[in-house]
Protein backbone atom coordinates (compact mmCIF):
# COMPACT_ATOMS: atom_id res chain seq x y z
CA UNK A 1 58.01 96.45 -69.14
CA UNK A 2 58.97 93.29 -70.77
CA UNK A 3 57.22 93.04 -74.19
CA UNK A 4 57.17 89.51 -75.77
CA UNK A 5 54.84 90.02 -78.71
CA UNK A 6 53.31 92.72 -80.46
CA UNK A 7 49.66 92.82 -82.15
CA UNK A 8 49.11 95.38 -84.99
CA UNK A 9 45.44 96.00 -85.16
CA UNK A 10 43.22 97.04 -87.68
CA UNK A 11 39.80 98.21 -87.89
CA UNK A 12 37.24 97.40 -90.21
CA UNK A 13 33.06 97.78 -91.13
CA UNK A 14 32.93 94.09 -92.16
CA UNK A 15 34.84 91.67 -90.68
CA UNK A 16 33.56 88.71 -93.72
CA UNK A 17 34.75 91.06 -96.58
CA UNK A 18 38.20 92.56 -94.91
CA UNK A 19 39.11 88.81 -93.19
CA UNK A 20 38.86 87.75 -97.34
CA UNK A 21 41.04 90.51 -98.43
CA UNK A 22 43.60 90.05 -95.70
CA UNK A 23 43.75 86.60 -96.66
CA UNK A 24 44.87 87.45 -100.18
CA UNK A 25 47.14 89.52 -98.74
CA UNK A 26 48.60 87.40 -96.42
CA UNK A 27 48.44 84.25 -98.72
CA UNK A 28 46.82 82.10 -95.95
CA UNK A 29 43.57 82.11 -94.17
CA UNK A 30 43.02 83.79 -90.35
CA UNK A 31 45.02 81.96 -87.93
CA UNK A 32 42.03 81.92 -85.23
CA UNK A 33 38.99 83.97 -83.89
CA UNK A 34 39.17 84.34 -80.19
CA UNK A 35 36.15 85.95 -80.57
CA UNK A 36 33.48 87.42 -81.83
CA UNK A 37 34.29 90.60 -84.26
CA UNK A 38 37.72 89.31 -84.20
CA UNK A 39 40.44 87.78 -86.46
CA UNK A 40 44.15 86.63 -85.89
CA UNK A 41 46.89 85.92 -87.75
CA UNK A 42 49.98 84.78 -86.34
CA UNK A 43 53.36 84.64 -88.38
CA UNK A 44 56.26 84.33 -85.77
CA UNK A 45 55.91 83.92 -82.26
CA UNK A 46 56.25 87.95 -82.01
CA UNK A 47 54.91 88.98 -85.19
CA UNK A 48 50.69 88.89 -85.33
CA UNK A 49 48.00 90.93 -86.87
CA UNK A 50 44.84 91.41 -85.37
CA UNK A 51 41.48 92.62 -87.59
CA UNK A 52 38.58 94.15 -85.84
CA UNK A 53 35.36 94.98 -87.01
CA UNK A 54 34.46 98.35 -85.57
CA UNK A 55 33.05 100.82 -88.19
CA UNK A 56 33.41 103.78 -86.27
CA UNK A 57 37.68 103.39 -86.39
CA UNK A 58 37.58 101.37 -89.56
CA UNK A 59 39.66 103.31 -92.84
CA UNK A 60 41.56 105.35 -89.95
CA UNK A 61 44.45 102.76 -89.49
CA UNK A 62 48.17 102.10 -90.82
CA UNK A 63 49.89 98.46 -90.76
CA UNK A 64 53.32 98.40 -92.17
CA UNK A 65 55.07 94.85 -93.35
CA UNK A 66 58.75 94.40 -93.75
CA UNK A 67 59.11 91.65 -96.79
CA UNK A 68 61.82 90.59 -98.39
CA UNK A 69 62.29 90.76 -101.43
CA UNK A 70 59.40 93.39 -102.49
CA UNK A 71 59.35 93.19 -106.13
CA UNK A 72 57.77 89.67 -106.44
CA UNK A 73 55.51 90.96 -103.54
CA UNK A 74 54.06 93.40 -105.58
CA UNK A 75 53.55 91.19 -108.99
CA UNK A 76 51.79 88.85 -106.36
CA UNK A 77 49.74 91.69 -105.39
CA UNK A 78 49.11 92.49 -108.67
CA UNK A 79 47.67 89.12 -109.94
CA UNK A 80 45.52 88.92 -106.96
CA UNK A 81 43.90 92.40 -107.93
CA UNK A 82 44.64 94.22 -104.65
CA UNK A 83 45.59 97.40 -106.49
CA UNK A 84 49.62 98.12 -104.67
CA UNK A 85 50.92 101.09 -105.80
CA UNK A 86 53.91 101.48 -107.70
CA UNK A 87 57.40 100.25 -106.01
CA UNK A 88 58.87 103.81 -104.48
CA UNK A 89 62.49 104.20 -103.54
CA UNK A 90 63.49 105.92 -100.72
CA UNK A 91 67.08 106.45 -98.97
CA UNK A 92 67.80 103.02 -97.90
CA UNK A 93 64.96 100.57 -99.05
CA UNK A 94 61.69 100.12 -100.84
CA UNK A 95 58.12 100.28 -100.28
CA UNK A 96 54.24 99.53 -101.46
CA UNK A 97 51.65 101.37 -100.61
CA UNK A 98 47.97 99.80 -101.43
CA UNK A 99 44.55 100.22 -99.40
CA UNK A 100 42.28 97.77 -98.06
CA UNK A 101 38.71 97.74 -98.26
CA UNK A 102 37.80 100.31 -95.92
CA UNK A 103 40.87 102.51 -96.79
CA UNK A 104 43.30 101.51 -93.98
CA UNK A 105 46.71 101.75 -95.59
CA UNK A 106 49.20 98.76 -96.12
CA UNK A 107 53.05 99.21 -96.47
CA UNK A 108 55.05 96.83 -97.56
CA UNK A 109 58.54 97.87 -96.76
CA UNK A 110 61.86 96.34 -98.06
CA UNK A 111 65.73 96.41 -98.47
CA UNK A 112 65.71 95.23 -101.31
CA UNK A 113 63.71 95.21 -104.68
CA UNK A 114 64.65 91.80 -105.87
């Protein structure tokens, strides 16, 4: 197996109020919508993010982002009223831990704080 790229995927009940969130998230708008149900985005040639609207899965995932640095991360988060959680250490780095709107849980995960 030769794997270029990976998708995370996420499921939610409706696509028009998670793609919104997402884009806060994110800071930018879906990249595309290859179709219907379905939104993209793409951040590196290997690193993409897929949102699907199926109810029956949606609140049941996990998507984990490495930033760097995570403390302005979180302010950001903050402003935007997404809700993060408070920074937790842990052996080696940092994370976030907020929810989207269906309950799927984001982690943002970092080395360093600042």
């Amino acid at each position: 197996m030769s794997i270029q790229t990976i998708f995370a995927h996420i499921s939610c009940a409706d696509l028009g109020r998670s793609e919104a969130w997402y884009a806060h998230l994110f800071g930018k708008p879906a990249t595309r919508h290859p179709m219907a149900g379905l939104a993209e985005w793409h951040f590196t040639e290997s690193a993409e993010m897929q949102l699907y609207e199926d109810s029956t899965n949606a609140g049941h995932g996990t998507l984990t982002l490495g930033v760097l640095p995570l403390e302005p991360e979180h302010e950001r988060l903050e402003a935007l009223g997404l809700q993060p959680g408070p920074i937790e250490e842990a052996d080696d780095f940092f994370i976030v831990r907020l929810r989207d709107p269906d309950r799927n849980l984001v982690v943002l995960a970092s080395a360093k704080r600042r």
